[in-house]
C-alpha atoms as a PDB file:
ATOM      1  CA  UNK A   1     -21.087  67.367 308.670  1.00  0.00           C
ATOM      2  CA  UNK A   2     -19.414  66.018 311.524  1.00  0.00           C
ATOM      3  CA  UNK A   3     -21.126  64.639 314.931  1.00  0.00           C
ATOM      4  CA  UNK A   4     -20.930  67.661 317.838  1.00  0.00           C
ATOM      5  CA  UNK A   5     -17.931  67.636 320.051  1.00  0.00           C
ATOM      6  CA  UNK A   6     -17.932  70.101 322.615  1.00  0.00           C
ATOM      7  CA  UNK A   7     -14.931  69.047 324.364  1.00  0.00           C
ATOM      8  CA  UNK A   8     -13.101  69.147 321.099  1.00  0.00           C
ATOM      9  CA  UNK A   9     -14.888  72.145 320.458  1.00  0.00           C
ATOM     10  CA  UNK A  10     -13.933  73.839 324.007  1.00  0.00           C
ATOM     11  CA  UNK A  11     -10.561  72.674 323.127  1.00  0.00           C
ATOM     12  CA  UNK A  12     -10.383  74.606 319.936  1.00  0.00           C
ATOM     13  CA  UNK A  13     -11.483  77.251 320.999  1.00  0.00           C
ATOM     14  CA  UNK A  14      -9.796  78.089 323.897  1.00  0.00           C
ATOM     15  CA  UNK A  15      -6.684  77.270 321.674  1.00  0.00           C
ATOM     16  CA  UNK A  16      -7.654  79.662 319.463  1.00  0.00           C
ATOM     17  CA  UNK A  17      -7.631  82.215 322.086  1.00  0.00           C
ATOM     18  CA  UNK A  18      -4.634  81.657 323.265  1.00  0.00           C
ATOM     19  CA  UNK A  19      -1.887  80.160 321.417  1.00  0.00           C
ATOM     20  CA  UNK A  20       0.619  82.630 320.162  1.00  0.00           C
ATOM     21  CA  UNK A  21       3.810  82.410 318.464  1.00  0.00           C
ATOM     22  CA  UNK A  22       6.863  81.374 319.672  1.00  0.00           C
ATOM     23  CA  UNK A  23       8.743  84.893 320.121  1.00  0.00           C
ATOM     24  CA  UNK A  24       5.907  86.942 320.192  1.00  0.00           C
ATOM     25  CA  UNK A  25       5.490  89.492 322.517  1.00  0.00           C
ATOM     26  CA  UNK A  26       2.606  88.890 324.924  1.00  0.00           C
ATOM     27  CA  UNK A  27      -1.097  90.684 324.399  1.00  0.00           C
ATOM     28  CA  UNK A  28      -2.459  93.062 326.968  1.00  0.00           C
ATOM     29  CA  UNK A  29      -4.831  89.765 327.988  1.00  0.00           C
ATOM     30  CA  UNK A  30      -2.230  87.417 327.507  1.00  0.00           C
ATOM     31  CA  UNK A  31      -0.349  89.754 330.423  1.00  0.00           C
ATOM     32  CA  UNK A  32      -3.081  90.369 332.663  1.00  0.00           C
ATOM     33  CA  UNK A  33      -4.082  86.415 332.585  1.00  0.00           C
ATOM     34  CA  UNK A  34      -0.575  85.718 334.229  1.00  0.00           C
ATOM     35  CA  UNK A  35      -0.635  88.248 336.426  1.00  0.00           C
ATOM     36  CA  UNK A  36      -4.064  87.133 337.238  1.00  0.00           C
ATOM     37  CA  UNK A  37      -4.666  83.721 337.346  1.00  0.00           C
ATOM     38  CA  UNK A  38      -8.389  82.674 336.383  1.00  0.00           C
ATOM     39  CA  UNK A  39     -10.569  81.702 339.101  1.00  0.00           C
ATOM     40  CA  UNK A  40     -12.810  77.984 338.579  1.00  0.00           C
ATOM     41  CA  UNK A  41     -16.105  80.248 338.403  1.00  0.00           C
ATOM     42  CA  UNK A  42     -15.151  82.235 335.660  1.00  0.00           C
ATOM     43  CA  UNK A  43     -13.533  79.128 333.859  1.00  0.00           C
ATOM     44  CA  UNK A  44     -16.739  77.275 334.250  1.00  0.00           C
ATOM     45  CA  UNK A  45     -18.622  80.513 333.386  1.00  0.00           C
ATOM     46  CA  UNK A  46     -16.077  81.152 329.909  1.00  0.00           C
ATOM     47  CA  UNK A  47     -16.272  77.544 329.059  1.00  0.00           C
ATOM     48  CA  UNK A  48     -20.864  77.553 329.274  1.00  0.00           C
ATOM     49  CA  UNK A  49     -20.396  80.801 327.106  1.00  0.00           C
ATOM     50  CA  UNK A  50     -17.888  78.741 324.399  1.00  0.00           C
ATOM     51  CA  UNK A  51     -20.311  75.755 324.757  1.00  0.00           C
ATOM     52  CA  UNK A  52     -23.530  77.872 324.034  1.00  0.00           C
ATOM     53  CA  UNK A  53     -21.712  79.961 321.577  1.00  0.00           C
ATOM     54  CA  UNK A  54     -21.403  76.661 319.660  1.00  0.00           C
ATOM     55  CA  UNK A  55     -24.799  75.614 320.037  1.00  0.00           C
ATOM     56  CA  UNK A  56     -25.722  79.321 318.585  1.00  0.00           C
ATOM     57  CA  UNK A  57     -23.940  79.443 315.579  1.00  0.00           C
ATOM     58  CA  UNK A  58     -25.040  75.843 314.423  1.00  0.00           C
ATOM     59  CA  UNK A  59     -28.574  76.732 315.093  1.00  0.00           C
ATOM     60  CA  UNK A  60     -29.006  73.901 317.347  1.00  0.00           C
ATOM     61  CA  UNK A  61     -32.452  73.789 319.088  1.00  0.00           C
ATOM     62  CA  UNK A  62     -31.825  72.504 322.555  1.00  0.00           C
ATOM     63  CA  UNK A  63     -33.792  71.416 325.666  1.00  0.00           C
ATOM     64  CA  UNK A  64     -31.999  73.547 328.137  1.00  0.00           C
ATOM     65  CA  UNK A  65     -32.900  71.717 331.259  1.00  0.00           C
ATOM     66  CA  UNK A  66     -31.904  68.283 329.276  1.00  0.00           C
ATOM     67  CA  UNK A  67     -28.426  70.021 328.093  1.00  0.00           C
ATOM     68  CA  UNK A  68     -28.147  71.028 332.509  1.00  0.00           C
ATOM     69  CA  UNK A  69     -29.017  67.284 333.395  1.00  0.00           C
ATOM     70  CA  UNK A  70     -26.516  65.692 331.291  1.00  0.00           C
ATOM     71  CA  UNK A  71     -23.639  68.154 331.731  1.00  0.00           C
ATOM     72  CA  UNK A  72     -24.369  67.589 335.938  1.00  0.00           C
ATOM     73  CA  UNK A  73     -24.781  63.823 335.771  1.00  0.00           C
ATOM     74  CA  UNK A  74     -21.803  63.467 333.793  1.00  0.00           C
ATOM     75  CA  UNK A  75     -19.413  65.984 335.558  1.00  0.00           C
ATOM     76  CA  UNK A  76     -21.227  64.506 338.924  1.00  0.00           C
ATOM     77  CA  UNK A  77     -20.445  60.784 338.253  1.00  0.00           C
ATOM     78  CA  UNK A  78     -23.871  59.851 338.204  1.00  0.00           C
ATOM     79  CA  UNK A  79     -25.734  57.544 336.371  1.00  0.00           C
ATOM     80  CA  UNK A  80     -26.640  58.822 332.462  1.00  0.00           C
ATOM     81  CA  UNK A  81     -30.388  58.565 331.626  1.00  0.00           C
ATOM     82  CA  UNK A  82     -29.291  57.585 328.211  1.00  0.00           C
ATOM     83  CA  UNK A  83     -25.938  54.837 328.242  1.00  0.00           C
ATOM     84  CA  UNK A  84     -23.013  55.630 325.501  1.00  0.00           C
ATOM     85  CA  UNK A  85     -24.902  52.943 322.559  1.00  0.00           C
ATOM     86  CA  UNK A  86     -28.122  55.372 323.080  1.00  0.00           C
ATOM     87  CA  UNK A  87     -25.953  58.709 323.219  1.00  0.00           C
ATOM     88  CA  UNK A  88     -24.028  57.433 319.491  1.00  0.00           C
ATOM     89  CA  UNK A  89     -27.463  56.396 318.112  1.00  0.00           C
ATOM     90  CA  UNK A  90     -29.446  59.401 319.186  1.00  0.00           C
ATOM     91  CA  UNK A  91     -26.026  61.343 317.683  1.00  0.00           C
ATOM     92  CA  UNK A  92     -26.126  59.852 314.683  1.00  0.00           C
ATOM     93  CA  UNK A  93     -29.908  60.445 313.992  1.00  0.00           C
ATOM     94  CA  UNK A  94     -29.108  64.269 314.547  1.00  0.00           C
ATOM     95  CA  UNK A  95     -26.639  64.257 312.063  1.00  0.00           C
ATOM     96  CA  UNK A  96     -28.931  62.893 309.631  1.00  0.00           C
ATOM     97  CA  UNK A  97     -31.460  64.970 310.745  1.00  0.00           C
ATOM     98  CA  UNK A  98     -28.553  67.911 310.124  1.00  0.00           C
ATOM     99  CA  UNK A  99     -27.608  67.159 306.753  1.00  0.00           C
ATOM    100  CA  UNK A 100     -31.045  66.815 305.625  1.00  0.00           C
ATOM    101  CA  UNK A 101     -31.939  69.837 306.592  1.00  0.00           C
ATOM    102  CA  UNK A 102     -28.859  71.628 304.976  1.00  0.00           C
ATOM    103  CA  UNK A 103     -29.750  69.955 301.598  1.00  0.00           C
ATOM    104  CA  UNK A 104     -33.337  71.269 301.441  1.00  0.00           C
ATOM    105  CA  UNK A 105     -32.228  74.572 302.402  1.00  0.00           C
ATOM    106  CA  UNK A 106     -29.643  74.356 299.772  1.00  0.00           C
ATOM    107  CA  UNK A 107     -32.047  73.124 297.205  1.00  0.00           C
ATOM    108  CA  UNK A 108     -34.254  75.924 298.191  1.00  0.00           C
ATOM    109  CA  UNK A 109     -31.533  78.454 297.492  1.00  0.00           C
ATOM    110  CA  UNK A 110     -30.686  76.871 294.997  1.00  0.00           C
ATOM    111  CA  UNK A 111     -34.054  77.195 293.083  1.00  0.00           C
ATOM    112  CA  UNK A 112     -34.151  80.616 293.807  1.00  0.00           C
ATOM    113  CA  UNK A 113     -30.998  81.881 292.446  1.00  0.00           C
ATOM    114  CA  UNK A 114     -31.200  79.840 289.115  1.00  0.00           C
ATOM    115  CA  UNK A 115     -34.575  81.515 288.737  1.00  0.00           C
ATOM    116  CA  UNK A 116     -33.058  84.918 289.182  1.00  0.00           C
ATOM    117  CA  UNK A 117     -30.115  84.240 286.971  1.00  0.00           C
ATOM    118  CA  UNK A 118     -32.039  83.021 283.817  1.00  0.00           C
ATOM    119  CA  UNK A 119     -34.408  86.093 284.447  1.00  0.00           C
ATOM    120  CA  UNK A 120     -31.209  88.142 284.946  1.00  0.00           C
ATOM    121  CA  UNK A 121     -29.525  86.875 282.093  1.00  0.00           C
ATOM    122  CA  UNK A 122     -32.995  86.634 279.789  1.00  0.00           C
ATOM    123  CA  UNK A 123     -33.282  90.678 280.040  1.00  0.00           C
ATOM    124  CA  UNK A 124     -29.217  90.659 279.374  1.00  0.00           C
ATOM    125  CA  UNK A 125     -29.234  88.869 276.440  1.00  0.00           C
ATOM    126  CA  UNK A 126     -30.947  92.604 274.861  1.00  0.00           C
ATOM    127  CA  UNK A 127     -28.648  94.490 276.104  1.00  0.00           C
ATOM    128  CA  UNK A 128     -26.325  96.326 273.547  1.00  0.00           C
ATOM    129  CA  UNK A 129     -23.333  94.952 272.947  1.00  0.00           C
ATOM    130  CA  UNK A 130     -23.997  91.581 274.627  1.00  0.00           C
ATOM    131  CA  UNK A 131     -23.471  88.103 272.643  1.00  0.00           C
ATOM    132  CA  UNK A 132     -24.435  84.665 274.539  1.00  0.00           C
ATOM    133  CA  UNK A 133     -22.553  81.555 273.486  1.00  0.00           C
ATOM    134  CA  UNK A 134     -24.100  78.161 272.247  1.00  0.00           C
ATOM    135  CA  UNK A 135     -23.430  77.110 276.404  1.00  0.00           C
ATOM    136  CA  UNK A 136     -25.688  80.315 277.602  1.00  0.00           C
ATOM    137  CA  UNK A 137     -22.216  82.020 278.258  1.00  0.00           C
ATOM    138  CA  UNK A 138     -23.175  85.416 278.465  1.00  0.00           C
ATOM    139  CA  UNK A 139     -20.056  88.266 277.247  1.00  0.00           C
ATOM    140  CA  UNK A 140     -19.186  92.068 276.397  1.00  0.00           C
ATOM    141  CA  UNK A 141     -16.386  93.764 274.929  1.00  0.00           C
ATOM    142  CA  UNK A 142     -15.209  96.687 277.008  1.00  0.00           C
ATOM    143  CA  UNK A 143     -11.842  96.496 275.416  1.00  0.00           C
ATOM    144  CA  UNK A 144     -10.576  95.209 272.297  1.00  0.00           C
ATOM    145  CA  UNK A 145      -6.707  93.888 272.229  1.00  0.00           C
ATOM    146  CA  UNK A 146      -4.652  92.811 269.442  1.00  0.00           C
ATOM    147  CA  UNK A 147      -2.669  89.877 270.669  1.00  0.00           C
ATOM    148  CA  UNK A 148      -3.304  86.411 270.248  1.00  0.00           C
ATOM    149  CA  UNK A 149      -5.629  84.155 271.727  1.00  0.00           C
ATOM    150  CA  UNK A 150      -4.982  81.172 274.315  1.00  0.00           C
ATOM    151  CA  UNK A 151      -5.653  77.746 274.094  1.00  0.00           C
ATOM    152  CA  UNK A 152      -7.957  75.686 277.040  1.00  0.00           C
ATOM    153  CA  UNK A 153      -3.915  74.427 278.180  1.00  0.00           C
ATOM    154  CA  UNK A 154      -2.447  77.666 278.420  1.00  0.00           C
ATOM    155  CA  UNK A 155      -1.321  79.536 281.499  1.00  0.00           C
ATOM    156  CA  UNK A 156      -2.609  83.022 281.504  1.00  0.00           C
ATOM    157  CA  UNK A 157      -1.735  86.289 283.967  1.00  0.00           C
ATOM    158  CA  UNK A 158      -5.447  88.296 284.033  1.00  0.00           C
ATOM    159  CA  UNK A 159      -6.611  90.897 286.179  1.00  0.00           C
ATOM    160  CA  UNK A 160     -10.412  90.101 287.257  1.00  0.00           C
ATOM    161  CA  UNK A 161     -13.400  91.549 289.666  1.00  0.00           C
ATOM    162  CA  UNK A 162     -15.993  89.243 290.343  1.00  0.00           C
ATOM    163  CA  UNK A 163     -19.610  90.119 291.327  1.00  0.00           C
ATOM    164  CA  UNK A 164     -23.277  88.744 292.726  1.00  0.00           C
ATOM    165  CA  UNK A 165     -25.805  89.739 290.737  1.00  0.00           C
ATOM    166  CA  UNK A 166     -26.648  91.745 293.735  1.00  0.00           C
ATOM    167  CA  UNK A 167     -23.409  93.580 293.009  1.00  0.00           C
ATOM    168  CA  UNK A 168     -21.707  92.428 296.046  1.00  0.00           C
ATOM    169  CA  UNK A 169     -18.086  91.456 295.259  1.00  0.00           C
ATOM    170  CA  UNK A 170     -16.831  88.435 296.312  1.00  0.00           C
ATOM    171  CA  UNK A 171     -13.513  88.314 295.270  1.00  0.00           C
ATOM    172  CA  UNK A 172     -11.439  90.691 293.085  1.00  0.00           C
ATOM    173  CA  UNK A 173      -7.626  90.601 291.808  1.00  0.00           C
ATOM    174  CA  UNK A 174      -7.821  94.683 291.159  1.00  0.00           C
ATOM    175  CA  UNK A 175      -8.972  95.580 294.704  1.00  0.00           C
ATOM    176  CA  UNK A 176      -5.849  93.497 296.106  1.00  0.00           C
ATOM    177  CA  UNK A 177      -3.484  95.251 293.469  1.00  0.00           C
ATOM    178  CA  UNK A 178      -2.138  92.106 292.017  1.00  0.00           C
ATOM    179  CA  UNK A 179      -3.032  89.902 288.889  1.00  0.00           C
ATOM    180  CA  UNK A 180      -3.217  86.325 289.112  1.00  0.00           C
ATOM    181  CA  UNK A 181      -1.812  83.452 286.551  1.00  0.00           C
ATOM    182  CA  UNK A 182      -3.681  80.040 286.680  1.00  0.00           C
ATOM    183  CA  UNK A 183      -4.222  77.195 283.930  1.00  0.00           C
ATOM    184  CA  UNK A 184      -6.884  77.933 281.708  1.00  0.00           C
ATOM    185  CA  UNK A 185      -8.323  74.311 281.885  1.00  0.00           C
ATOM    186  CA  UNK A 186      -8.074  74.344 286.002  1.00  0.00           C
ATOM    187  CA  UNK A 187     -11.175  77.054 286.709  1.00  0.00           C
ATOM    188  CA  UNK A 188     -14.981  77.422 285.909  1.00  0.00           C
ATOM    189  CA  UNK A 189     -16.427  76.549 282.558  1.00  0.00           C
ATOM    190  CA  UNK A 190     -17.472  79.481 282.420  1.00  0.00           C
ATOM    191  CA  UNK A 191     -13.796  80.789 282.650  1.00  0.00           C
ATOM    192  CA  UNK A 192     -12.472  78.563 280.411  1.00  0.00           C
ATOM    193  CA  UNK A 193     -14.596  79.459 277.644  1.00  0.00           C
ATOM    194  CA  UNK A 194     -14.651  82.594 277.806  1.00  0.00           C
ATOM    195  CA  UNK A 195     -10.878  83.591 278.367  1.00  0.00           C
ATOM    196  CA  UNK A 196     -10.376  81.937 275.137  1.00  0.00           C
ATOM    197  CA  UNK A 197     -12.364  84.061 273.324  1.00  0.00           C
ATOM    198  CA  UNK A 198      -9.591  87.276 274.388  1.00  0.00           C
ATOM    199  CA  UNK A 199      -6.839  88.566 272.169  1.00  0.00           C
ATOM    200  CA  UNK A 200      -4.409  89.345 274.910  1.00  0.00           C
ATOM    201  CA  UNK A 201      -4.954  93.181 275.975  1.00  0.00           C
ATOM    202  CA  UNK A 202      -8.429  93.025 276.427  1.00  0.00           C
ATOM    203  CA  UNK A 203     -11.210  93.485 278.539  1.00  0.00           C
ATOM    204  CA  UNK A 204     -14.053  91.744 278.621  1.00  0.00           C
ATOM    205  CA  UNK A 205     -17.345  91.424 281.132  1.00  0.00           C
ATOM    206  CA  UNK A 206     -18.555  88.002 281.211  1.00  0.00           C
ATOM    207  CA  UNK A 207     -21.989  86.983 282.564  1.00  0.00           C
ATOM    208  CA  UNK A 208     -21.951  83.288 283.960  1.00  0.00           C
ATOM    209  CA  UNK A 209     -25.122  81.011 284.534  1.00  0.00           C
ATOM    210  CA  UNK A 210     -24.432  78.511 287.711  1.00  0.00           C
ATOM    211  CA  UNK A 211     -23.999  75.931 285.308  1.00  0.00           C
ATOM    212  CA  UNK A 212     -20.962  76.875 284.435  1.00  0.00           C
ATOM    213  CA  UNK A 213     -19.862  78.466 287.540  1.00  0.00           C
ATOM    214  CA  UNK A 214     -19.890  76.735 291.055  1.00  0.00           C
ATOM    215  CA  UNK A 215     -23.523  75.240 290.636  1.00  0.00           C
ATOM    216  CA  UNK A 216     -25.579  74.232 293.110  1.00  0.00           C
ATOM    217  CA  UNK A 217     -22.785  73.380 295.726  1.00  0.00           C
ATOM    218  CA  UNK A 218     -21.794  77.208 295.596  1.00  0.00           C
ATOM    219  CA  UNK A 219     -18.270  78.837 296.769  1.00  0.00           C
ATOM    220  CA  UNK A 220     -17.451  80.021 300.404  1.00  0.00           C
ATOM    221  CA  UNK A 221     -19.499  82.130 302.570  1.00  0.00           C
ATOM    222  CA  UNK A 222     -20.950  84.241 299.458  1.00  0.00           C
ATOM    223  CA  UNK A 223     -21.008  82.714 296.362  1.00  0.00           C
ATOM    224  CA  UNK A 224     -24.752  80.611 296.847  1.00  0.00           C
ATOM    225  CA  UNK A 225     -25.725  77.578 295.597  1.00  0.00           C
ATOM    226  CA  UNK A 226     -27.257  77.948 291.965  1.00  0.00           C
ATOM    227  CA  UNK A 227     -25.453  81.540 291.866  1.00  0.00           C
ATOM    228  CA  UNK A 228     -24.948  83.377 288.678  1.00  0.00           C
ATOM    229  CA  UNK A 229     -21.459  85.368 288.466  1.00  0.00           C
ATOM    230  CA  UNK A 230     -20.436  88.827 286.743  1.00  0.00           C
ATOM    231  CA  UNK A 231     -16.534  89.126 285.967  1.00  0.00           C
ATOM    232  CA  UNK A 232     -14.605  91.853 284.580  1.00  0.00           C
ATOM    233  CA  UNK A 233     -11.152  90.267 283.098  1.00  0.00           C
ATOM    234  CA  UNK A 234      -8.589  91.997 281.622  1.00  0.00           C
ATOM    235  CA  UNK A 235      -6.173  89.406 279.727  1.00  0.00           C
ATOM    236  CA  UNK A 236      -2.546  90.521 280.625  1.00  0.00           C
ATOM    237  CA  UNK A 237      -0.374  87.847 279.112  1.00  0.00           C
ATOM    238  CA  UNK A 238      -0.007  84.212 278.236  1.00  0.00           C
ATOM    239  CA  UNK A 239       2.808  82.897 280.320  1.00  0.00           C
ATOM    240  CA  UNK A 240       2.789  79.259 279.165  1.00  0.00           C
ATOM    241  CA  UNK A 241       1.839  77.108 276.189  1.00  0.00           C
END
């Protein structure tokens, strides 16, 4: 986590907003800004909205009236209640402050999810059809092929849908209509066991305990720390030896 900027953060945003690409045609707001230049109120106005929007979606409690002073004192030359050595110290104690507070919510979501995986994958384990590996790799056949088998260094070509327990899909090489080929040894454990155990041609439904998944750092916005995964793979080919 990195220390709050807001000028970079003004700066980013309002570059966001407005760069384009070279050659491409101008956007209805793009249009109307140049035929209407901005006036210094609603600048000042946008750029309080960008700064607060900011503040918002870091869920940064503030002292409103302290945020006011220090913006006005600045911006008004006048002299800073707290001098730049106080600012970086005080800074640097809310970062701390931060990052603890992101761990124990991690570890907190963390807990949670491991609990509901090994409950999920306690009442799987009876399921018909189901066979957990020595690792607590958790697998189904929903299709049997007849081809051979790859190794932990071969490049394979699968088709795959991946699930939450909650049955929200987080990422899935069938909804985009196109497979995917990857290293068998460069992905989750849980992916590089189990892939192995596929004759190419088949289908299989693997159920995957954090541990050998993305564990308790998680994956982008919706894979959670301490997450268990459910894949469908489909084994198309092994491209490389």
């Amino acid at each position: 986590m990195r220390l709050i900027h807001l000028t970079a953060a003004i700066l980013a945003t309002t570059g966001f907003a407005l760069a384009q690409e070279p050659g491409a045609p101008a956007t209805p707001a793009a249009e109307e800004a140049a035929a209407a230049p901005a006036s210094k109120q609603d600048i000042s106005y946008s750029i309080g909205t960008m700064i607060a929007g900011n503040l918002k979606s870091q869920g940064i409690d503030i002292d409103l009236a302290e945020l006011t002073k220090g913006i006005t004192d600045t911006l008004g030359g006048q002299k800073p209640r707290l001098d730049q050595a106080a600012v970086q110290k005080v800074m640097m104690a809310f970062q701390q402050q931060q990052m603890k507070a992101h761990e124990e919510k991690a570890a907190a979501a963390s807990g949670k999810n491991k609990e509901e995986g090994a409950a999920f994958l306690a009442k799987n384990a009876k399921e018909e059809g189901v066979v957990t590996t020595a690792s607590g790799l958790q697998y189904k056949i929903l299709k049997q092929g007849d081809g051979a088998k790859p190794t932990a260094t071969d490049t394979v070509k699968v088709h795959y849908h991946g699930t939450l327990l909650s049955g929200k899909v987080f990422d899935s090489s069938v909804d985009r209509g196109e497979p995917i080929s990857f290293p068998l040894n460069g992905v989750i454990k849980g992916w590089t066991e189990g892939v192995q155990l596929m004759p190419v041609g088949s289908k299989f439904k693997f159920f995957i305990p954090s541990d050998l998944a993305y564990g308790d750092n998680g994956a982008g916005a919706d894979i959670g720390p301490g997450a268990t995964l459910i894949f469908e793979v489909e084994l198309l080919a092994i491209e490389k030896k």
